[in-house]
N, C-alpha and C. Protein backbone atom coordinates (compact mmCIF):
# COMPACT_ATOMS: atom_id res chain seq x y z
N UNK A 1 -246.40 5.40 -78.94
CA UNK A 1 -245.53 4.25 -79.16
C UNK A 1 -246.37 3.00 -79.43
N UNK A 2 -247.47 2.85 -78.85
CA UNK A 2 -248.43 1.66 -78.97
C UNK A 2 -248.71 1.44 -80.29
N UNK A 3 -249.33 2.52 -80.56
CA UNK A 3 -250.11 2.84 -82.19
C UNK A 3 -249.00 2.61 -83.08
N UNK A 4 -247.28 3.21 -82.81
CA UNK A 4 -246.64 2.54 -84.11
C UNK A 4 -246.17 0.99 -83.91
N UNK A 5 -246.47 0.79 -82.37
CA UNK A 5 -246.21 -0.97 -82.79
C UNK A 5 -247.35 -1.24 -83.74
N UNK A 6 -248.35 -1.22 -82.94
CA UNK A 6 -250.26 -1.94 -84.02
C UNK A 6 -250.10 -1.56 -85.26
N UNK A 7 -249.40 0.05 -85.69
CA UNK A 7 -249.06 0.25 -87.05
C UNK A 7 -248.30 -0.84 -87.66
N UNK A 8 -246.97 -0.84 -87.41
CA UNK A 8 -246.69 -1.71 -87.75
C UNK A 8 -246.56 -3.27 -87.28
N UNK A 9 -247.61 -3.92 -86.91
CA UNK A 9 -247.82 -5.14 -86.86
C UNK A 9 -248.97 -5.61 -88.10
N UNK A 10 -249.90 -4.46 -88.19
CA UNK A 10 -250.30 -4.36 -89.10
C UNK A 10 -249.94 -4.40 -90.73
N UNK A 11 -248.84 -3.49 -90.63
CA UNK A 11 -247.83 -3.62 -92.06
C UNK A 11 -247.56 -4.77 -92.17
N UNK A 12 -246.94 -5.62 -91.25
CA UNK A 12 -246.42 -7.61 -91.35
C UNK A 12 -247.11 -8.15 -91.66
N UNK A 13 -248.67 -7.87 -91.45
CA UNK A 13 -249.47 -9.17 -91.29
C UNK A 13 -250.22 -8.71 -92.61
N UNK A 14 -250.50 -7.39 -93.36
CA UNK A 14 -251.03 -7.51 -94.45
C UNK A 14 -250.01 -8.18 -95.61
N UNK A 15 -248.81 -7.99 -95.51
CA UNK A 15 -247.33 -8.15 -96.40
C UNK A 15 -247.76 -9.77 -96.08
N UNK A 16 -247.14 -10.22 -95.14
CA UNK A 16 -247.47 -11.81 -95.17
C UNK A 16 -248.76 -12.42 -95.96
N UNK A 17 -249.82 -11.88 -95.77
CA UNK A 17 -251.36 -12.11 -96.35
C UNK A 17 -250.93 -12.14 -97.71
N UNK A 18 -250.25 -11.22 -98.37
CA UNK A 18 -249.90 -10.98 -99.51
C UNK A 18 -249.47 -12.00 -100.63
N UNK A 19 -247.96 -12.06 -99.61
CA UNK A 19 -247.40 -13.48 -99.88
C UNK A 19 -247.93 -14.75 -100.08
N UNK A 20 -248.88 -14.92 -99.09
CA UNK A 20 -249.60 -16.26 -98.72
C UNK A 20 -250.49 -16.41 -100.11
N UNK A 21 -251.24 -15.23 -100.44
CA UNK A 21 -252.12 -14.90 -101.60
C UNK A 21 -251.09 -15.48 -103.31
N UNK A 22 -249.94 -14.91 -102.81
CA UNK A 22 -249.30 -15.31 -104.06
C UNK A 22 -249.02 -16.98 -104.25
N UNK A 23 -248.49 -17.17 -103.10
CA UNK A 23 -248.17 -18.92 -103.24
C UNK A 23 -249.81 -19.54 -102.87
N UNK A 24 -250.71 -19.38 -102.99
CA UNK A 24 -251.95 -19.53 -103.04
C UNK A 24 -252.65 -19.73 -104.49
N UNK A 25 -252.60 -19.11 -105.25
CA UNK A 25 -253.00 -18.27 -106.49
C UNK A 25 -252.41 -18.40 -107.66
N UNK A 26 -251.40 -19.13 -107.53
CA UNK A 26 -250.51 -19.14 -109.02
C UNK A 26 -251.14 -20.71 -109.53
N UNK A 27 -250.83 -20.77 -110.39
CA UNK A 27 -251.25 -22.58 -111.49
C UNK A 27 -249.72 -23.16 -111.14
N UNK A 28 -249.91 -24.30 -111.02
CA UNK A 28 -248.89 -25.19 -110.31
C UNK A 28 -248.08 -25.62 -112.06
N UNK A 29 -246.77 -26.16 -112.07
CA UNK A 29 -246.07 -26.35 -113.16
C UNK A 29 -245.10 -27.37 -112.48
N UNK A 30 -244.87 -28.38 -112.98
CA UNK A 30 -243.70 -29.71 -112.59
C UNK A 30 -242.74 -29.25 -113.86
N UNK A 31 -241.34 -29.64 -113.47
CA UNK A 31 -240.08 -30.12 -114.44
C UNK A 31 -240.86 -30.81 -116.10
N UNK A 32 -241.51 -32.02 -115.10
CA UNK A 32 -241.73 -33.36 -116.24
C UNK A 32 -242.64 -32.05 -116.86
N UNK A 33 -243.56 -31.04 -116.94
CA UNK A 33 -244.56 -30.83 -117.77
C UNK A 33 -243.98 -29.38 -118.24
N UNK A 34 -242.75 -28.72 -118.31
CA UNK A 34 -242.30 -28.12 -118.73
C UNK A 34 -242.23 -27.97 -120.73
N UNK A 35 -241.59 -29.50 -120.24
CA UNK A 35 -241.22 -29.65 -122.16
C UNK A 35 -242.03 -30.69 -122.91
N UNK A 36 -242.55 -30.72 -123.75
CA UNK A 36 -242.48 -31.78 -124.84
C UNK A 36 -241.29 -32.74 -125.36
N UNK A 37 -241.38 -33.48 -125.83
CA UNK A 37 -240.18 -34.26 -126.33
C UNK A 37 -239.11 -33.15 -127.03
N UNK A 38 -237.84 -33.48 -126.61
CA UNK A 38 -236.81 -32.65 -126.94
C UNK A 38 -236.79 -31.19 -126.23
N UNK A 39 -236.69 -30.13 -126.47
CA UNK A 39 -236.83 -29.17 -126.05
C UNK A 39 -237.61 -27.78 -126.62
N UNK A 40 -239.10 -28.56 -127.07
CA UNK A 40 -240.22 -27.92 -127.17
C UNK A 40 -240.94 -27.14 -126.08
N UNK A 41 -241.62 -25.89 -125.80
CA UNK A 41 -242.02 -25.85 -124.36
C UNK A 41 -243.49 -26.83 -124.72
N UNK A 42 -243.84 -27.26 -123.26
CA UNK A 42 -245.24 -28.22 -123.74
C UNK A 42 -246.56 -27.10 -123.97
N UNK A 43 -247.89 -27.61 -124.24
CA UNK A 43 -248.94 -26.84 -124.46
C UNK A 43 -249.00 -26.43 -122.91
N UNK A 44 -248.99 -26.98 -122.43
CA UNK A 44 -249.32 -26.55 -120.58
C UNK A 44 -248.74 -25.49 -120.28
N UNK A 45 -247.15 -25.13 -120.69
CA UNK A 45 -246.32 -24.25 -120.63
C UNK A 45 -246.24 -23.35 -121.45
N UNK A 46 -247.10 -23.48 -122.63
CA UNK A 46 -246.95 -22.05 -123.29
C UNK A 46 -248.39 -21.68 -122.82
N UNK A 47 -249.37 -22.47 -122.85
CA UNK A 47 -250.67 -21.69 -122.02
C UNK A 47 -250.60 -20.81 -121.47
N UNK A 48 -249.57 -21.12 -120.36
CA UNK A 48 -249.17 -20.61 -118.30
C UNK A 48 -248.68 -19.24 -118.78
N UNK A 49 -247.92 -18.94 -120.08
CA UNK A 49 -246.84 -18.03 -120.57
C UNK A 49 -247.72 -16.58 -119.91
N UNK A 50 -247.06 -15.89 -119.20
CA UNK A 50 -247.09 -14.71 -118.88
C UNK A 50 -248.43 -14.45 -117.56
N UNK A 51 -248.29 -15.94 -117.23
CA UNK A 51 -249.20 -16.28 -115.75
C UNK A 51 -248.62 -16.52 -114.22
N UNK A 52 -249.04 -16.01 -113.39
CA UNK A 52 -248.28 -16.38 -112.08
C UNK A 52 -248.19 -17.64 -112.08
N UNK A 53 -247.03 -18.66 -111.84
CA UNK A 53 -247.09 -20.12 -111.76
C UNK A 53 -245.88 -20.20 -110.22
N UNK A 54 -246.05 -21.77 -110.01
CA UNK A 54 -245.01 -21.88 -108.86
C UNK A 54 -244.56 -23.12 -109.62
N UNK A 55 -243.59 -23.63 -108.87
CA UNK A 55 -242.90 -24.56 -109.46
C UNK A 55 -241.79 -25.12 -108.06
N UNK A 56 -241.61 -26.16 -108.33
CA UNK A 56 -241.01 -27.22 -106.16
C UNK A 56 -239.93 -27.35 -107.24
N UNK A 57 -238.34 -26.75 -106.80
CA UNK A 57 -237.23 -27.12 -107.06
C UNK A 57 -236.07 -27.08 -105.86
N UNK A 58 -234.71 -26.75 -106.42
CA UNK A 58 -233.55 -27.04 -105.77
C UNK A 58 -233.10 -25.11 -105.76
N UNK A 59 -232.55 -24.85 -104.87
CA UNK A 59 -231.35 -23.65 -105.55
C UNK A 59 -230.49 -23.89 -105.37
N UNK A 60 -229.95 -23.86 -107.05
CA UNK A 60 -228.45 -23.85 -107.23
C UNK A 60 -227.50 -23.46 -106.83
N UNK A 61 -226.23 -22.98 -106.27
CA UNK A 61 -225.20 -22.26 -105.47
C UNK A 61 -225.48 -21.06 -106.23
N UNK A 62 -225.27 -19.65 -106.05
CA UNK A 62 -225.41 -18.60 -106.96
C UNK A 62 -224.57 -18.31 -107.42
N UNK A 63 -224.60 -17.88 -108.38
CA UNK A 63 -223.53 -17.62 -109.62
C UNK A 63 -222.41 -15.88 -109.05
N UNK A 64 -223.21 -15.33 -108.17
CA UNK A 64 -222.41 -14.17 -107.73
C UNK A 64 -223.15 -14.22 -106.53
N UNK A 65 -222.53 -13.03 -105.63
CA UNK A 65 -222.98 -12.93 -104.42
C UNK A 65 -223.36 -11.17 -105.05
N UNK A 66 -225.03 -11.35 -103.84
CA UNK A 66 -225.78 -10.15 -103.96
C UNK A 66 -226.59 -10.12 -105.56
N UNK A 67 -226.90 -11.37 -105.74
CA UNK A 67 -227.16 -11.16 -107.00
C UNK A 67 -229.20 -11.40 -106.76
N UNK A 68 -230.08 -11.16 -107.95
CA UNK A 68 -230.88 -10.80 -107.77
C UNK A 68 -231.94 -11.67 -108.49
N UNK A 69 -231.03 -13.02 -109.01
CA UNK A 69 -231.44 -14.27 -109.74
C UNK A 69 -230.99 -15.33 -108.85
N UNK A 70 -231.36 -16.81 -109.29
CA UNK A 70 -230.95 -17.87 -108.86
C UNK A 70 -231.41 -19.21 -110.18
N UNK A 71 -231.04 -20.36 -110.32
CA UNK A 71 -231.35 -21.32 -111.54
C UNK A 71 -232.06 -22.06 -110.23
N UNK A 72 -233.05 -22.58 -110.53
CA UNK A 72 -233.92 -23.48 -109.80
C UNK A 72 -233.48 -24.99 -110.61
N UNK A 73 -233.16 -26.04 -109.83
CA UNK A 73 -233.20 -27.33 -110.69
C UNK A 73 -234.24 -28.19 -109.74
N UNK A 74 -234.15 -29.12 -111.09
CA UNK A 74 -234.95 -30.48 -110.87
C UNK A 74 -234.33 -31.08 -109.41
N UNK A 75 -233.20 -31.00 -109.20
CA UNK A 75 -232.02 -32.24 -108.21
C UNK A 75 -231.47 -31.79 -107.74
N UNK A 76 -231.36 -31.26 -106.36
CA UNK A 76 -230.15 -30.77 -106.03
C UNK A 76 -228.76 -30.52 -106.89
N UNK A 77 -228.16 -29.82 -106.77
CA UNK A 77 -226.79 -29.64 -107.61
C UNK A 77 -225.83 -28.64 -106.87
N UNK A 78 -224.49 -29.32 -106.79
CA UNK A 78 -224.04 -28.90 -105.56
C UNK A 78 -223.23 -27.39 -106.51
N UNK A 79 -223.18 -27.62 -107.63
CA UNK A 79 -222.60 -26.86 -108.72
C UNK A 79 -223.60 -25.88 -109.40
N UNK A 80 -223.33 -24.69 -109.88
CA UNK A 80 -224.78 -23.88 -110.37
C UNK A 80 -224.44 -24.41 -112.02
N UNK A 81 -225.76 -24.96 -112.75
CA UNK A 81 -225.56 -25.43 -114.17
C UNK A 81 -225.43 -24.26 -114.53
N UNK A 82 -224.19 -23.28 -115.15
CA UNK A 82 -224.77 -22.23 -115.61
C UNK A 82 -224.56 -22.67 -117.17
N UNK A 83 -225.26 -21.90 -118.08
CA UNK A 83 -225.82 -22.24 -119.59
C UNK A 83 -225.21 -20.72 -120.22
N UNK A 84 -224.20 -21.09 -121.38
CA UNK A 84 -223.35 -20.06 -122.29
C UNK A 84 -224.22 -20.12 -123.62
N UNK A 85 -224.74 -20.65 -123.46
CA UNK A 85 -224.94 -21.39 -125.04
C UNK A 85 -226.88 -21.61 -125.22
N UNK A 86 -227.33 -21.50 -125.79
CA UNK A 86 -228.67 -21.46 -126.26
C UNK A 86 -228.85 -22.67 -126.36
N UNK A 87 -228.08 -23.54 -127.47
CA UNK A 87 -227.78 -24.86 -127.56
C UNK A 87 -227.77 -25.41 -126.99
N UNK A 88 -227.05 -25.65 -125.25
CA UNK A 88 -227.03 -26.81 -124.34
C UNK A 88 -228.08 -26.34 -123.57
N UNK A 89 -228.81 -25.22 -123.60
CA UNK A 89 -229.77 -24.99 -122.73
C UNK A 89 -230.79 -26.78 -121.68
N UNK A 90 -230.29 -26.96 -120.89
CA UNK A 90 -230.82 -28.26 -120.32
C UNK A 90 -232.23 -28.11 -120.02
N UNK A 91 -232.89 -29.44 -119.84
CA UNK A 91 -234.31 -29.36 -119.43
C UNK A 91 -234.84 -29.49 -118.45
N UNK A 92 -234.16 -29.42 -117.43
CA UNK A 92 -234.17 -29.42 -115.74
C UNK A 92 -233.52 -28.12 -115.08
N UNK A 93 -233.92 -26.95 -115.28
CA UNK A 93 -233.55 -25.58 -114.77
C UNK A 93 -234.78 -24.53 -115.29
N UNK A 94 -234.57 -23.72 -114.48
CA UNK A 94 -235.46 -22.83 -114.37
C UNK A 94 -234.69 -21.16 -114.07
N UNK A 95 -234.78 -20.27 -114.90
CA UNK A 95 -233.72 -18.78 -114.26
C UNK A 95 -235.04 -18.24 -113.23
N UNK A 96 -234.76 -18.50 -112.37
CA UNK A 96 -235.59 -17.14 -111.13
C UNK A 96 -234.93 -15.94 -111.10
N UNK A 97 -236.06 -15.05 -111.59
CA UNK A 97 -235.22 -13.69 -111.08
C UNK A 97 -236.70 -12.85 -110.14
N UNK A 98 -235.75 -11.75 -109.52
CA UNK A 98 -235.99 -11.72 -107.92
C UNK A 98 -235.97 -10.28 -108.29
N UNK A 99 -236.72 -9.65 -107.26
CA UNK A 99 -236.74 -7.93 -107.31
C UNK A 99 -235.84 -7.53 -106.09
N UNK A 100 -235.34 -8.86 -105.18
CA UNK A 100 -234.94 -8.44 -103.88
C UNK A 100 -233.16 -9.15 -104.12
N UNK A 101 -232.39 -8.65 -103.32
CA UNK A 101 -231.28 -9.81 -103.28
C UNK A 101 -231.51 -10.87 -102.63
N UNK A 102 -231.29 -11.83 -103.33
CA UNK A 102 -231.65 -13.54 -102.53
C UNK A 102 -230.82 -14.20 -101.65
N UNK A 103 -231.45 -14.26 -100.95
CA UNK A 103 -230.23 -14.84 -99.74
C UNK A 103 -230.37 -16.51 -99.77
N UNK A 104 -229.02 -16.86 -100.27
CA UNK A 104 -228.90 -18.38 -100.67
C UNK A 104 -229.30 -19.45 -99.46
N UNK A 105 -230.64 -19.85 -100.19
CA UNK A 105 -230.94 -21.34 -99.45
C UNK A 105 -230.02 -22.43 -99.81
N UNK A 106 -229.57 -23.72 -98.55
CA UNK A 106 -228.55 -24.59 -99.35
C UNK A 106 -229.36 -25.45 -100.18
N UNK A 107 -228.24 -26.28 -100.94
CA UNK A 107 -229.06 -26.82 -102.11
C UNK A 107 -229.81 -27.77 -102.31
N UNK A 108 -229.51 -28.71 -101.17
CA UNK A 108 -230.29 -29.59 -101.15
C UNK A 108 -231.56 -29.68 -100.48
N UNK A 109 -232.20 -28.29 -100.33
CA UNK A 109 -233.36 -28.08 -99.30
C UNK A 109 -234.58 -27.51 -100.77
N UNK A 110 -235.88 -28.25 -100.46
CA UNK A 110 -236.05 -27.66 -101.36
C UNK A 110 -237.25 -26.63 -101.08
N UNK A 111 -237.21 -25.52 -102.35
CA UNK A 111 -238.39 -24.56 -102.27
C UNK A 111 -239.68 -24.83 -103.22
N UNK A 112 -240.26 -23.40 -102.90
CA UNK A 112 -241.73 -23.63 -104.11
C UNK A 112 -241.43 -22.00 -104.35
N UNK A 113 -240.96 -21.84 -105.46
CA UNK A 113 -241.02 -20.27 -105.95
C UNK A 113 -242.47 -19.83 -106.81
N UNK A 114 -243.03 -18.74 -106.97
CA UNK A 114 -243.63 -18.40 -107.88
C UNK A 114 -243.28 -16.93 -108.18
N UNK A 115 -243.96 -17.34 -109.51
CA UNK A 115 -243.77 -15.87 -110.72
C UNK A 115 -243.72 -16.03 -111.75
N UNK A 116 -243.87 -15.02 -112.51
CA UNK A 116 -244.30 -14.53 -114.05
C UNK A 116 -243.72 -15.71 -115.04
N UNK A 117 -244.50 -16.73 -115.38
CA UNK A 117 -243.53 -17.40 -116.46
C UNK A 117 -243.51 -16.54 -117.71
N UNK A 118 -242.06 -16.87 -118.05
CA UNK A 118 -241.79 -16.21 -119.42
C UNK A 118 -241.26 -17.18 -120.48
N UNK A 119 -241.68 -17.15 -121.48
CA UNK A 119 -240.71 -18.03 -122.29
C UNK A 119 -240.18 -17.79 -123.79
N UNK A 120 -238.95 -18.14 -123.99
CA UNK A 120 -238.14 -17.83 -125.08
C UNK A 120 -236.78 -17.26 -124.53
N UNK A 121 -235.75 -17.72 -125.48
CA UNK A 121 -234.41 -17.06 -125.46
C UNK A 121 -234.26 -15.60 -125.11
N UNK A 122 -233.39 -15.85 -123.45
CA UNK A 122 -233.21 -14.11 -123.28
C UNK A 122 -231.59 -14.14 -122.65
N UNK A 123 -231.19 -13.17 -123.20
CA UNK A 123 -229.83 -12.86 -122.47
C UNK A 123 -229.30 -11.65 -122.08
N UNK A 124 -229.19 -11.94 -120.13
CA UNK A 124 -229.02 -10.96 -119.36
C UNK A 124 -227.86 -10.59 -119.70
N UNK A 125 -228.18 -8.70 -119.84
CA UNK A 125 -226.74 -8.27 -120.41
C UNK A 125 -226.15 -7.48 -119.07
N UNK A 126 -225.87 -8.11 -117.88
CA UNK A 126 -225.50 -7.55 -116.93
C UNK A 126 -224.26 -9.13 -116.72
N UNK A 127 -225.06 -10.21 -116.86
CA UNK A 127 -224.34 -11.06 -116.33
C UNK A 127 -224.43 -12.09 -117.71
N UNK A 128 -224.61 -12.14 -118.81
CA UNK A 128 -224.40 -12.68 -119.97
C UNK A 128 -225.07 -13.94 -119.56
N UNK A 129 -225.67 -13.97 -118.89
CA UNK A 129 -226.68 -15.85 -118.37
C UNK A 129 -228.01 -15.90 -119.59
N UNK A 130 -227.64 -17.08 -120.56
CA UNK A 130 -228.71 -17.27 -121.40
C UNK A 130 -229.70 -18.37 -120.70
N UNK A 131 -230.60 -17.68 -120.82
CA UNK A 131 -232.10 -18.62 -120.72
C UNK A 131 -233.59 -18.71 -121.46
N UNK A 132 -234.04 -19.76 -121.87
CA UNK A 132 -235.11 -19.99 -122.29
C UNK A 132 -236.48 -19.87 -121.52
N UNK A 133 -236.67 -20.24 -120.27
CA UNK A 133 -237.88 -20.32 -119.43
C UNK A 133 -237.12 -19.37 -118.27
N UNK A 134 -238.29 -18.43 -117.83
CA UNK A 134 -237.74 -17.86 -116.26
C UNK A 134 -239.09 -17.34 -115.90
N UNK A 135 -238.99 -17.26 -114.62
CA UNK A 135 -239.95 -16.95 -113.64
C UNK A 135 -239.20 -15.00 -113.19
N UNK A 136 -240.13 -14.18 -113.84
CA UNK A 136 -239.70 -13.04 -113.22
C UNK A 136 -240.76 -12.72 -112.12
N UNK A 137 -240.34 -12.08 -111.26
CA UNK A 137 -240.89 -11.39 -109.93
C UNK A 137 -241.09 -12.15 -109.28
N UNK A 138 -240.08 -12.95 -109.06
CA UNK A 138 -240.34 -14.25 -108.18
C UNK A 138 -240.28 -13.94 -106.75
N UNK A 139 -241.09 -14.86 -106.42
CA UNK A 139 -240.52 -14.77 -104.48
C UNK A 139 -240.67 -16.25 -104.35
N UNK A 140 -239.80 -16.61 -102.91
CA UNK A 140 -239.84 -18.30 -102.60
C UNK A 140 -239.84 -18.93 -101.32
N UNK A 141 -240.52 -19.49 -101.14
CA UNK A 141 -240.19 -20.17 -99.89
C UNK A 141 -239.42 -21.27 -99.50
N UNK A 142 -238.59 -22.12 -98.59
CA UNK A 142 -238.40 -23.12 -97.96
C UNK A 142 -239.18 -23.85 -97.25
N UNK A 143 -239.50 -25.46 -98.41
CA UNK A 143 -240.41 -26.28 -97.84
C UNK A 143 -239.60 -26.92 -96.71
């Protein structure tokens, strides 16, 4: 019984190390250095493209429950911006998507997510959510 506690205390504390390694390790990315004027991505942001990055936002209310995404904003928003349209795509959001189900932080608290930036027009054909920039394999914390 000893050995599977130390076993697994062991399992926690390398998994945490892990984590720590990830929000450690990624290139940092702000809102403001996302875009260029209008809705260009900037050189900083297409650099980062397909690099672990983190990024300090809001989570939005989620668009479903048990779902496996979340929109990160600039501002709190007590409403989730969700985006139909390629066109209104705004410049203060971010799609996080998650390998785990996310259990909703409220919105006005904020996190530091990291993961895979991606960029260009994609649309999830599970839940029809168009986005331009997303962070896949994200994980996040509460600052």
């Amino acid at each position: 019984m000893q050995r599977l506690v130390s076993v697994a205390f062991l399992v926690f504390i390398s998994a945490a190390i892990a984590a720590g390694a990830a929000f450690g390790a990624a290139s940092t990315l702000t809102f403001s250095e996302l875009y260029e004027k209008g809705s260009d991505p900037s050189a900083k942001t297409k650099a980062l493209t397909g690099s672990e990055v983190s990024i300090v936002g809001y989570m939005a209310p989620p668009l479903k429950a048990q779902a496996t995404f979340f929109v990160l904003t600039k501002m709190p928003m007590a409403v989730c911006p969700f985006c139909d349209s390629t066109l209104d795509w705004p410049t203060d959001i971010v799609l996080i998507k998650t390998s785990s189900i996310v259990d909703a932080t409220p919105f006005n608290f904020p996190i530091k997510v990291v993961g895979k930036l991606e960029v260009g027009f994609e649309k999830d054909e599970e839940t029809g959510f168009v986005s331009f920039l997303r962070l896949s394999d994200a994980v996040f914390e509460r600052l």
